[in-house]
N, C-alpha and C. Protein backbone atom coordinates (compact mmCIF):
# COMPACT_ATOMS: atom_id res chain seq x y z
N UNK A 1 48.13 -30.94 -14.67
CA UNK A 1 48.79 -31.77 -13.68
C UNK A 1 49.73 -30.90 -12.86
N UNK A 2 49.21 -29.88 -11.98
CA UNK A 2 50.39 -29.54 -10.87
C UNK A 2 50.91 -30.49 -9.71
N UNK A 3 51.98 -30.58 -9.54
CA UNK A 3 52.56 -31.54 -8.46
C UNK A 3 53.13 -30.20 -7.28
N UNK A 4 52.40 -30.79 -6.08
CA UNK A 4 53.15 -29.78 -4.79
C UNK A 4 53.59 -30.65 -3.40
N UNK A 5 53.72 -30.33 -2.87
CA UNK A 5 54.71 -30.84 -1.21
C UNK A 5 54.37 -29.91 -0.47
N UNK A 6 53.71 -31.24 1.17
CA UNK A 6 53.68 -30.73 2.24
C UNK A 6 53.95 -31.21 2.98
N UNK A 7 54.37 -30.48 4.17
CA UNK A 7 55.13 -30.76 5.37
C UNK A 7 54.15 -32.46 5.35
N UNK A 8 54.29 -33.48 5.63
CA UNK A 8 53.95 -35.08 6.02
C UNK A 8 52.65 -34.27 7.68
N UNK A 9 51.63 -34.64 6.72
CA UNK A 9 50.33 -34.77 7.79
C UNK A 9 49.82 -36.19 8.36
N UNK A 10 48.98 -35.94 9.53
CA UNK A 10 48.27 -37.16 10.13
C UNK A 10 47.12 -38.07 8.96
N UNK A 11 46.67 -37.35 8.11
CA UNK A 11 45.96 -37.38 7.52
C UNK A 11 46.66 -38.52 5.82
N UNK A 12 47.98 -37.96 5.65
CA UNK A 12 48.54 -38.98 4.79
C UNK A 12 49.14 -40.01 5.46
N UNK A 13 49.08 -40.83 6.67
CA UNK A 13 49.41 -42.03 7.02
C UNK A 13 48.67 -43.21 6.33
N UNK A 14 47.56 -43.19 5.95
CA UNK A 14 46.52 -44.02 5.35
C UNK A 14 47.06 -44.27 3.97
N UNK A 15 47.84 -43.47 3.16
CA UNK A 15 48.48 -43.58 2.31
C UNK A 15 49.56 -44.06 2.24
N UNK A 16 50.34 -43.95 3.26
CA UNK A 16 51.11 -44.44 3.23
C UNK A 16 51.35 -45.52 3.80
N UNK A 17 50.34 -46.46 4.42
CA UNK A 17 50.22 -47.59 5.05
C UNK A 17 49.79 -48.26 3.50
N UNK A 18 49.04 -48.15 2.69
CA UNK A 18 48.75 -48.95 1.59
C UNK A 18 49.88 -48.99 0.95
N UNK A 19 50.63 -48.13 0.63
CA UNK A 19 51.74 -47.91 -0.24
C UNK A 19 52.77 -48.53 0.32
N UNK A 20 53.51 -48.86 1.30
CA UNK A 20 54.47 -49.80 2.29
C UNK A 20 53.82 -51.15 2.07
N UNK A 21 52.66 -51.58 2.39
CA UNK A 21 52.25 -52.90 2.21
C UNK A 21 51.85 -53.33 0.50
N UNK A 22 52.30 -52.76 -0.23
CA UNK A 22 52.67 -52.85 -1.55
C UNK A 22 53.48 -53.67 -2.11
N UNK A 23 54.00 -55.21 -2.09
CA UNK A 23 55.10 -55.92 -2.28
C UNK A 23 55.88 -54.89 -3.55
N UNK A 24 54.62 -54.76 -4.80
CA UNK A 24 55.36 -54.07 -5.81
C UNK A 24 55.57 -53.15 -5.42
N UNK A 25 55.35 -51.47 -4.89
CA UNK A 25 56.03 -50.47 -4.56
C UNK A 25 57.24 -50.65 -3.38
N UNK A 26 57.03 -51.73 -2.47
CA UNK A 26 58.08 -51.72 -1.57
C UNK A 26 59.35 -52.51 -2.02
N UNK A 27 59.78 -53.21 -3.20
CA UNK A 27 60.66 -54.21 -3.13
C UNK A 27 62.12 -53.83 -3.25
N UNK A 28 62.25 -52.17 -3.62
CA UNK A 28 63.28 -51.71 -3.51
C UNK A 28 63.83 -51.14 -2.44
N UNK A 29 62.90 -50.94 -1.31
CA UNK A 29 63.34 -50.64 -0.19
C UNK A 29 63.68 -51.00 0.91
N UNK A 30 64.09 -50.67 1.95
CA UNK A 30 64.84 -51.29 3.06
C UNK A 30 64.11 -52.58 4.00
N UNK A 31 65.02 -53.45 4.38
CA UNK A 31 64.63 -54.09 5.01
C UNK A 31 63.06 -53.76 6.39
N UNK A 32 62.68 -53.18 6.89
CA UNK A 32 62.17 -52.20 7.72
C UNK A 32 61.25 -52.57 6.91
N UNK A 33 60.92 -52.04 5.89
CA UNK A 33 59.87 -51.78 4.66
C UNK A 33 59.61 -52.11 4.07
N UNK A 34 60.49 -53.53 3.30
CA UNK A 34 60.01 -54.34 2.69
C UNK A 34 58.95 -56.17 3.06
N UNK A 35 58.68 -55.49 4.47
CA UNK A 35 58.16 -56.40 4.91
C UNK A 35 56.67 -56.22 4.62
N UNK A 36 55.97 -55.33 4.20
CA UNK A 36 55.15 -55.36 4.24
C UNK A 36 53.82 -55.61 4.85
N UNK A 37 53.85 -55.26 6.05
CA UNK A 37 53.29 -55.32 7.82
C UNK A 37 52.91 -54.50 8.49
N UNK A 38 53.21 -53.19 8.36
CA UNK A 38 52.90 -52.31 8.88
C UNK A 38 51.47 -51.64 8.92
N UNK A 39 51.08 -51.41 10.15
CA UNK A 39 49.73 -50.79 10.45
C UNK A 39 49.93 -49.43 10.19
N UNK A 40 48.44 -49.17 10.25
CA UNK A 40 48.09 -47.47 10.68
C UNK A 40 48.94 -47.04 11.79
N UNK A 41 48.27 -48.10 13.09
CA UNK A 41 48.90 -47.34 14.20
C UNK A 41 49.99 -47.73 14.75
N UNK A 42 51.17 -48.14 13.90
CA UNK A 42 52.67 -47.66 14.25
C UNK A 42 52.88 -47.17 13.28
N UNK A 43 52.31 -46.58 12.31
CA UNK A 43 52.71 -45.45 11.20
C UNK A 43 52.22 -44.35 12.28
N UNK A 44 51.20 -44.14 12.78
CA UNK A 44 50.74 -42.87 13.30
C UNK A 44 51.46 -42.97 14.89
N UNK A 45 52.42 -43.31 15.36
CA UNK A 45 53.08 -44.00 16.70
C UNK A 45 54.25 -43.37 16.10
N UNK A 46 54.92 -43.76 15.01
CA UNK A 46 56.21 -42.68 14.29
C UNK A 46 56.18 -41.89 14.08
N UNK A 47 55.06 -40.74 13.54
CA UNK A 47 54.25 -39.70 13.21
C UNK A 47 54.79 -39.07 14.30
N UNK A 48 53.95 -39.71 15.57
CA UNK A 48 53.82 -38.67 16.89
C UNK A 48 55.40 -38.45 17.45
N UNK A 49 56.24 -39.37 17.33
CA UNK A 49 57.68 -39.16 17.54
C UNK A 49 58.44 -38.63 17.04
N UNK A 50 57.99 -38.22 15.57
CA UNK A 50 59.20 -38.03 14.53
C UNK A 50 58.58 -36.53 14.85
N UNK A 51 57.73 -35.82 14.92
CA UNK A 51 57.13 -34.76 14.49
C UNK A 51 58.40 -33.39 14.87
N UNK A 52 58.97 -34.19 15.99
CA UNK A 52 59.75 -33.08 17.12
C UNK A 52 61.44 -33.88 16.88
N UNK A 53 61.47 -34.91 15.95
CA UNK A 53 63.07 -35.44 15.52
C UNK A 53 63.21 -34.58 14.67
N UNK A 54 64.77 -33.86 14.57
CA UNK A 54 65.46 -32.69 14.01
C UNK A 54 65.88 -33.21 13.10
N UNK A 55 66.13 -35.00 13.39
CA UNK A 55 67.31 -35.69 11.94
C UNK A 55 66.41 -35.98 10.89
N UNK A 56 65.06 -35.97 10.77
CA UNK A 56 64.07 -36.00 9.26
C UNK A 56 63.25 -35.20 9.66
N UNK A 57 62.82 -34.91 7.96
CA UNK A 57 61.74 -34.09 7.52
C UNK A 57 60.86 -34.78 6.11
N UNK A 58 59.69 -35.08 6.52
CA UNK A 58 58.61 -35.82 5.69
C UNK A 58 57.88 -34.83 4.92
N UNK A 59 58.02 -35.11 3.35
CA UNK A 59 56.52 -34.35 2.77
C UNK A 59 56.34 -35.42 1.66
N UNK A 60 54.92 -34.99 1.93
CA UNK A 60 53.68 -35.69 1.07
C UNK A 60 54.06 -34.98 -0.16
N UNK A 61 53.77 -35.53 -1.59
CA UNK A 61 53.70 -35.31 -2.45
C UNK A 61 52.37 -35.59 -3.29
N UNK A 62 51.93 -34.54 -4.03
CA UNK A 62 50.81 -34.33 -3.85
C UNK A 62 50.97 -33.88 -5.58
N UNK A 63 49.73 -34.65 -6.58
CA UNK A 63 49.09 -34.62 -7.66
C UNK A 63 47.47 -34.03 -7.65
N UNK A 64 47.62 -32.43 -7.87
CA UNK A 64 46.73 -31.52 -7.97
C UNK A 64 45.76 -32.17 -6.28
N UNK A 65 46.63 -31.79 -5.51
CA UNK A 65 46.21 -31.99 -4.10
C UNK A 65 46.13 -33.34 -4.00
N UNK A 66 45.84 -34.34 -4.69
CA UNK A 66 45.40 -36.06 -4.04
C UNK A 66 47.25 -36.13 -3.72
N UNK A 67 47.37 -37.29 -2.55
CA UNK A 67 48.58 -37.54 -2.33
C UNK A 67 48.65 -38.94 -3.15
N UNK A 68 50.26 -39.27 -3.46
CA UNK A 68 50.74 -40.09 -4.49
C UNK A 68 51.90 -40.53 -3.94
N UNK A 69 52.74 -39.88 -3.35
CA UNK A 69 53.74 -40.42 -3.06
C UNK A 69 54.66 -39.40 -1.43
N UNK A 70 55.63 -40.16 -1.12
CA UNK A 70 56.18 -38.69 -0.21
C UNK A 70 58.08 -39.17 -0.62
N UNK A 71 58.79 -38.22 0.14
CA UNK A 71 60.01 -37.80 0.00
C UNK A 71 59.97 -37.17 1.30
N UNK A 72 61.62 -37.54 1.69
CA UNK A 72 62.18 -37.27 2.78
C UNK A 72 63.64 -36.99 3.25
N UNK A 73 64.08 -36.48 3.73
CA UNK A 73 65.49 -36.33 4.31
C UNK A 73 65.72 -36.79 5.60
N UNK A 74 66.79 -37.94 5.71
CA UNK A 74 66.59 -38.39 6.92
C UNK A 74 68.34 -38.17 7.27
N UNK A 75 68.53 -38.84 8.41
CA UNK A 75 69.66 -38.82 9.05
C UNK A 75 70.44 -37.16 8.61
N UNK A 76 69.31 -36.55 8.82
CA UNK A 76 70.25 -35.19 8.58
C UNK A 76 70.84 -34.58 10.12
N UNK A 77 72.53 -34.29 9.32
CA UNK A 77 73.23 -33.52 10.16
C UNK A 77 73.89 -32.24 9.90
N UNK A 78 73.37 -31.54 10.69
CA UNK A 78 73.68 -29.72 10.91
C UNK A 78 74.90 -29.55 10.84
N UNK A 79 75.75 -30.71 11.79
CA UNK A 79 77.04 -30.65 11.81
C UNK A 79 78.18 -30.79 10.54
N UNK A 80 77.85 -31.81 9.84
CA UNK A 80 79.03 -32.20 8.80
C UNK A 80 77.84 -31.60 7.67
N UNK A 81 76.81 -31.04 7.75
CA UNK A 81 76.22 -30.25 6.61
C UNK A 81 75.59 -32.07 5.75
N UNK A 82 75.00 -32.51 5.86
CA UNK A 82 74.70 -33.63 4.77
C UNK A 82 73.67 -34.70 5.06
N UNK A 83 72.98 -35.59 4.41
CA UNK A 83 71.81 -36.29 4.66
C UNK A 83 71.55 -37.01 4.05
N UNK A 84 70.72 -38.18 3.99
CA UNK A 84 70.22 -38.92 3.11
C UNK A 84 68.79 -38.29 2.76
N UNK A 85 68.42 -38.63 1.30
CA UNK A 85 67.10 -38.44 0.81
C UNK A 85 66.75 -40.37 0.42
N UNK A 86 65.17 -40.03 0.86
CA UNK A 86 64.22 -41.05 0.27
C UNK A 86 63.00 -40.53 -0.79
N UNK A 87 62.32 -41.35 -1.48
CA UNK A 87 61.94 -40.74 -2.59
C UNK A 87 60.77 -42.21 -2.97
N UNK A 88 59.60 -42.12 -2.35
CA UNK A 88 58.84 -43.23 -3.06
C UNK A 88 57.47 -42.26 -4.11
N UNK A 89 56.95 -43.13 -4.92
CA UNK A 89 56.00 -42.59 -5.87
C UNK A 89 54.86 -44.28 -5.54
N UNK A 90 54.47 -43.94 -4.84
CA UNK A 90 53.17 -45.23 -4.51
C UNK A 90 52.48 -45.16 -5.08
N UNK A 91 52.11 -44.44 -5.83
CA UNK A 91 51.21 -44.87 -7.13
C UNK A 91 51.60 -44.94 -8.30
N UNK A 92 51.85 -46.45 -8.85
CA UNK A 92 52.49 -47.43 -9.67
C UNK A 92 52.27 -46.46 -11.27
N UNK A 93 50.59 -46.18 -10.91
CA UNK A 93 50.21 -45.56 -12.91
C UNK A 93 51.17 -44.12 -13.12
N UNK A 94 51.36 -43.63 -12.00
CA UNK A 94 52.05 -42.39 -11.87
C UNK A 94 53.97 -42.71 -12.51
N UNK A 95 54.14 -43.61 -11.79
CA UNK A 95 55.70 -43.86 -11.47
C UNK A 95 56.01 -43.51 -13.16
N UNK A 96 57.39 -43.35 -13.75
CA UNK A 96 57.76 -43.46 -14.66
C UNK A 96 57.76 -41.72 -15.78
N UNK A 97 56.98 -40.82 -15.01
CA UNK A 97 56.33 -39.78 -15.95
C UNK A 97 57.06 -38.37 -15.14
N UNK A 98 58.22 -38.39 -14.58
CA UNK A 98 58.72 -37.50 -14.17
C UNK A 98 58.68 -36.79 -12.94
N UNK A 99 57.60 -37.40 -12.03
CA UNK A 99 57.59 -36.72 -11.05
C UNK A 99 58.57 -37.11 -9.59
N UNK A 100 59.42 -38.04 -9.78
CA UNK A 100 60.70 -38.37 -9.09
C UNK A 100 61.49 -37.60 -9.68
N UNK A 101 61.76 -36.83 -10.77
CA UNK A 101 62.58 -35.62 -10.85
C UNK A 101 62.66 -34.65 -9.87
N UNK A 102 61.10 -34.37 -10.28
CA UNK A 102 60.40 -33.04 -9.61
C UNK A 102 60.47 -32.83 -8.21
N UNK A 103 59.97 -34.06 -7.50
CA UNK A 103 59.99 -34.27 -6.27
C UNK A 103 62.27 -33.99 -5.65
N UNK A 104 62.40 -34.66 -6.36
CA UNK A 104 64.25 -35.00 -5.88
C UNK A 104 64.74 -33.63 -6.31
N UNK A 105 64.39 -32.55 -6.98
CA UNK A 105 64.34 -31.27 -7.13
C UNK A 105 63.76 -30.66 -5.71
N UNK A 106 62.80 -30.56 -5.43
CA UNK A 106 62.04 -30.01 -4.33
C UNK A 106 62.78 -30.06 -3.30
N UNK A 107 63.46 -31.76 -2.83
CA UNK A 107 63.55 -32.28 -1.64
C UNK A 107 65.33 -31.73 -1.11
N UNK A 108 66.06 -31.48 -3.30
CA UNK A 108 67.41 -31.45 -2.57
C UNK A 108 67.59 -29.79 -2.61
N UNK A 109 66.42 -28.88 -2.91
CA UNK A 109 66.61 -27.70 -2.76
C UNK A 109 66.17 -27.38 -1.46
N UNK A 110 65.56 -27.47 -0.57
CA UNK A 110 65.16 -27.87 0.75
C UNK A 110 66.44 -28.06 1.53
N UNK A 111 66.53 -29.16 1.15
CA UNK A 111 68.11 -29.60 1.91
C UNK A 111 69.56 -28.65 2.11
N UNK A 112 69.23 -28.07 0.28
CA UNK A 112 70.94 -27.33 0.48
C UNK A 112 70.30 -25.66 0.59
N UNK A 113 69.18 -25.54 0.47
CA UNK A 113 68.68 -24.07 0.75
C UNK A 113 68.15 -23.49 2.24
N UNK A 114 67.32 -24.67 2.31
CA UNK A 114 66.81 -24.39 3.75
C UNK A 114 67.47 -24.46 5.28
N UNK A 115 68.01 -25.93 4.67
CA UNK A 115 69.10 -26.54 5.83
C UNK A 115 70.63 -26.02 6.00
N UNK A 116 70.47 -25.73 4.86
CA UNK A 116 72.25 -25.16 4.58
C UNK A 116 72.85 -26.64 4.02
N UNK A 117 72.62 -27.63 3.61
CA UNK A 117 73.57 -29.14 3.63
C UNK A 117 74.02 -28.69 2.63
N UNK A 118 75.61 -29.18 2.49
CA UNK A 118 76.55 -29.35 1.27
C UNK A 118 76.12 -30.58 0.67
N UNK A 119 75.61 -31.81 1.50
CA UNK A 119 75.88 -33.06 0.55
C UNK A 119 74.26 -33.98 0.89
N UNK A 120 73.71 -34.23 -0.15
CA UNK A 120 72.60 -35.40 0.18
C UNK A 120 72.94 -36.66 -0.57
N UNK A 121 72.78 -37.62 0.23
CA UNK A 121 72.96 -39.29 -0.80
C UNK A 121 72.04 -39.49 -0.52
N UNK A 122 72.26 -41.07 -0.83
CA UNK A 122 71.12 -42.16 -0.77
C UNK A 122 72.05 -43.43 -1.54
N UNK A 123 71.34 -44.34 -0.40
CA UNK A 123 71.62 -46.20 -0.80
C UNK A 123 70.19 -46.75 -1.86
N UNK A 124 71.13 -47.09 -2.82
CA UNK A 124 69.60 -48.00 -3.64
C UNK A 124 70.59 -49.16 -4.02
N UNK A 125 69.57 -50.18 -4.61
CA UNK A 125 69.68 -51.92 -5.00
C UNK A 125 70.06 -51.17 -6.21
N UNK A 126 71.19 -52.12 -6.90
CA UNK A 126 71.58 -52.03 -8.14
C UNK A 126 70.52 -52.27 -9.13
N UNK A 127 69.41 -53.31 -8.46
CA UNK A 127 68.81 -53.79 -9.72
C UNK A 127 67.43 -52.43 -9.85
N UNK A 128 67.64 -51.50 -9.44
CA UNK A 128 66.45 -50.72 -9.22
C UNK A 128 67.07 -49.98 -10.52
N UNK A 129 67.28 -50.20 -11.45
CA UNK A 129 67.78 -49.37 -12.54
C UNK A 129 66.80 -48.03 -12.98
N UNK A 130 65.42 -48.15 -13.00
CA UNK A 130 64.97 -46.84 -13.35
C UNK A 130 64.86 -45.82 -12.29
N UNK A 131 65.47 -46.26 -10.78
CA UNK A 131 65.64 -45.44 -10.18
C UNK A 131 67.39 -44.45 -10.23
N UNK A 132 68.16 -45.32 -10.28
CA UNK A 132 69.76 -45.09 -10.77
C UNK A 132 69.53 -44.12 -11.78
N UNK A 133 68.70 -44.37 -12.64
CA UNK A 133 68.80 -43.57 -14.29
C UNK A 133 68.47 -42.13 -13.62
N UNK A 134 67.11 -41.98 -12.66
CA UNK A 134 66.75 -40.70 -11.99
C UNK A 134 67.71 -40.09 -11.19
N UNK A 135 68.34 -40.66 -10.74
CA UNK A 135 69.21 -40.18 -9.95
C UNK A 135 70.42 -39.60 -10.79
N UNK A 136 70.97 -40.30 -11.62
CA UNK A 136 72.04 -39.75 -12.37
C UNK A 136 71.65 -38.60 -13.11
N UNK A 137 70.56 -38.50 -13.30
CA UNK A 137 70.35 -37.67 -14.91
C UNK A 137 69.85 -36.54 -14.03
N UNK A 138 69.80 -36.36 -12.75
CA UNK A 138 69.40 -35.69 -11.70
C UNK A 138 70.78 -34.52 -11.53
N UNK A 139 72.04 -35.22 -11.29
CA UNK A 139 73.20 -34.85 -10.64
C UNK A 139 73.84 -36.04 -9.89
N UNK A 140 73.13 -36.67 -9.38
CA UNK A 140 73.92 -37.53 -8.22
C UNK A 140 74.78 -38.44 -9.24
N UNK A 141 76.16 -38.67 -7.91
CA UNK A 141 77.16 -39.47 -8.51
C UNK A 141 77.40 -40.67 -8.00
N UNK A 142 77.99 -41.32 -8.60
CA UNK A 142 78.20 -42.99 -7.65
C UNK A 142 79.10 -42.89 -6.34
N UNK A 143 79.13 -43.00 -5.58
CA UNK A 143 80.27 -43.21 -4.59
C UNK A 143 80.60 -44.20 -3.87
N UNK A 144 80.13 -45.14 -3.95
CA UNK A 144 80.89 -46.62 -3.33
C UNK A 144 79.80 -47.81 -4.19
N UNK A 145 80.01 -49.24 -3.74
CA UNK A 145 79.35 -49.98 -3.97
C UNK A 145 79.46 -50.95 -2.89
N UNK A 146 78.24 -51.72 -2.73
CA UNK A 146 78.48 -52.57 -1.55
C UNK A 146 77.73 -53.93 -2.17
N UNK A 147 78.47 -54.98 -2.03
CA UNK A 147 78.09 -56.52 -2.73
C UNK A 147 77.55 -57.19 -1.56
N UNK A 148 75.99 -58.15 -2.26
CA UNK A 148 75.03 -58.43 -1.44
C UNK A 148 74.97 -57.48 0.04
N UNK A 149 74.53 -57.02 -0.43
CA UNK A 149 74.39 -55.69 1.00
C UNK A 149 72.94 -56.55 1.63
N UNK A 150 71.97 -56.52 0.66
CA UNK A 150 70.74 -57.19 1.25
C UNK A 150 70.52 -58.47 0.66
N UNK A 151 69.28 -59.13 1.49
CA UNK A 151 68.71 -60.42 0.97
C UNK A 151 67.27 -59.71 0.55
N UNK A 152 67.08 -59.50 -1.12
CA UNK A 152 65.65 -59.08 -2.01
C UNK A 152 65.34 -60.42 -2.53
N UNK A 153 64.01 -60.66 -2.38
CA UNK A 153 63.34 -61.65 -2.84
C UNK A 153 63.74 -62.87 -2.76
N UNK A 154 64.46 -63.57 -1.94
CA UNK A 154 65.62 -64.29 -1.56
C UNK A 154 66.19 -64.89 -1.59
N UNK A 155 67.55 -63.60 -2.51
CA UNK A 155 68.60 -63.81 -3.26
C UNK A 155 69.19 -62.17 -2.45
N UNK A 156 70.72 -62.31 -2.34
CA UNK A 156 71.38 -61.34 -2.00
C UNK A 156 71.48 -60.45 -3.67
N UNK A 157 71.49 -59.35 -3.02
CA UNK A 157 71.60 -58.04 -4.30
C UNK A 157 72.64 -57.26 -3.34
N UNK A 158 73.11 -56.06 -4.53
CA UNK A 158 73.62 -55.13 -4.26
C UNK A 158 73.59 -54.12 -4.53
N UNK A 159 74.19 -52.80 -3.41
CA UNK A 159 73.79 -51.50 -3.44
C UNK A 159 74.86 -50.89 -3.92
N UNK A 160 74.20 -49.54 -4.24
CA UNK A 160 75.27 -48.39 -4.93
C UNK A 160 74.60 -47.35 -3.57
N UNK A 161 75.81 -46.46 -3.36
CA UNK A 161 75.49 -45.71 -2.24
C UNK A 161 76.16 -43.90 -3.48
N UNK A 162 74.79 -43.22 -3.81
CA UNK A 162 75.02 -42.32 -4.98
C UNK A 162 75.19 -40.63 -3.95
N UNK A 163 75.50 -39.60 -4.82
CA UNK A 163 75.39 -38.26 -3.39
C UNK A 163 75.52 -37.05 -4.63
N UNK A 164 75.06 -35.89 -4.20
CA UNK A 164 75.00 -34.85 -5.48
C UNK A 164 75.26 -33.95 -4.49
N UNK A 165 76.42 -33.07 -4.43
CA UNK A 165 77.29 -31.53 -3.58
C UNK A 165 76.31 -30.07 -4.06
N UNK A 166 76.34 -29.84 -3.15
CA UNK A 166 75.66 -27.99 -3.44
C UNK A 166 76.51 -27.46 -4.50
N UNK A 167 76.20 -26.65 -4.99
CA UNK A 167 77.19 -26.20 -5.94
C UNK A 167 77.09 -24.52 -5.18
């Protein structure tokens, strides 16, 4: 089982259009995404826009070449050094077996190596607990909390907004 990352191709949109329209893989994620609606071609319409946006960087994540999931850094700034990471594993049989380590390894050495960033977070739903557990046992720390932030399944939940410093 080698796991690798690549730069986000034209070619993994198809994957990632099944994996977004996923009620179960999407229910932890953002409003945007948890709708479960999205086509090919405004996945490949973001593709063509984002390719040349400086504030993210997309890679596919990849199980002995088949793609499985991707990871990303978004709202990154050069200026205050820092960013958010995203982190999905769309294939459900996969989820659970370590490779959201691996990947959140990859994505925040990238970040504080490549980019230079001192700081990456990320917002998740409280109730996403086996994602919290990855994240902590990762490095990242809690840093705020925000009550009913969203309406999930519809009932308001709430977020923890977590962040792990370069050392």
């Amino acid at each position: 089982m080698k796991i690798t990352f690549r730069k986000l191709a034209i070619e993994d949109i198809k994957y990632h259009v099944k994996w977004l329209n996923d009620p179960e893989i999407c229910r932890f994620l953002g409003s945007n995404l948890r709708q479960g609606k999205i086509s090919e071609e405004e996945l490949i319409t973001k593709f063509e826009k984002g390719v040349h946006n400086k504030e993210r960087e997309f890679f596919t994540i990849l199980l002995d070449e088949v793609p499985i999931g991707f990871t990303a850094l978004t709202n990154i700034d050069l200026v205050d050094k820092n960013a958010s990471v995203f982190l999905l594993i769309g294939e459900k049989n996969l989820q659970g077996q370590g490779i959201g380590k691996k990947s959140l390894e990859f994505i925040t050495n990238h970040g504080f190596d490549k980019l230079g960033l001192h700081k990456i977070w990320l917002e998740c739903f409280t109730d996403n607990k086996i994602a919290i557990n990855c994240y902590k046992s990762f490095g990242f720390v809690e840093e705020g909390y925000f009550k009913d932030q969203a309406v999930c399944e519809g009932k308001f939940c709430d977020e923890v907004r977590m962040a792990i410093i370069h050392k």
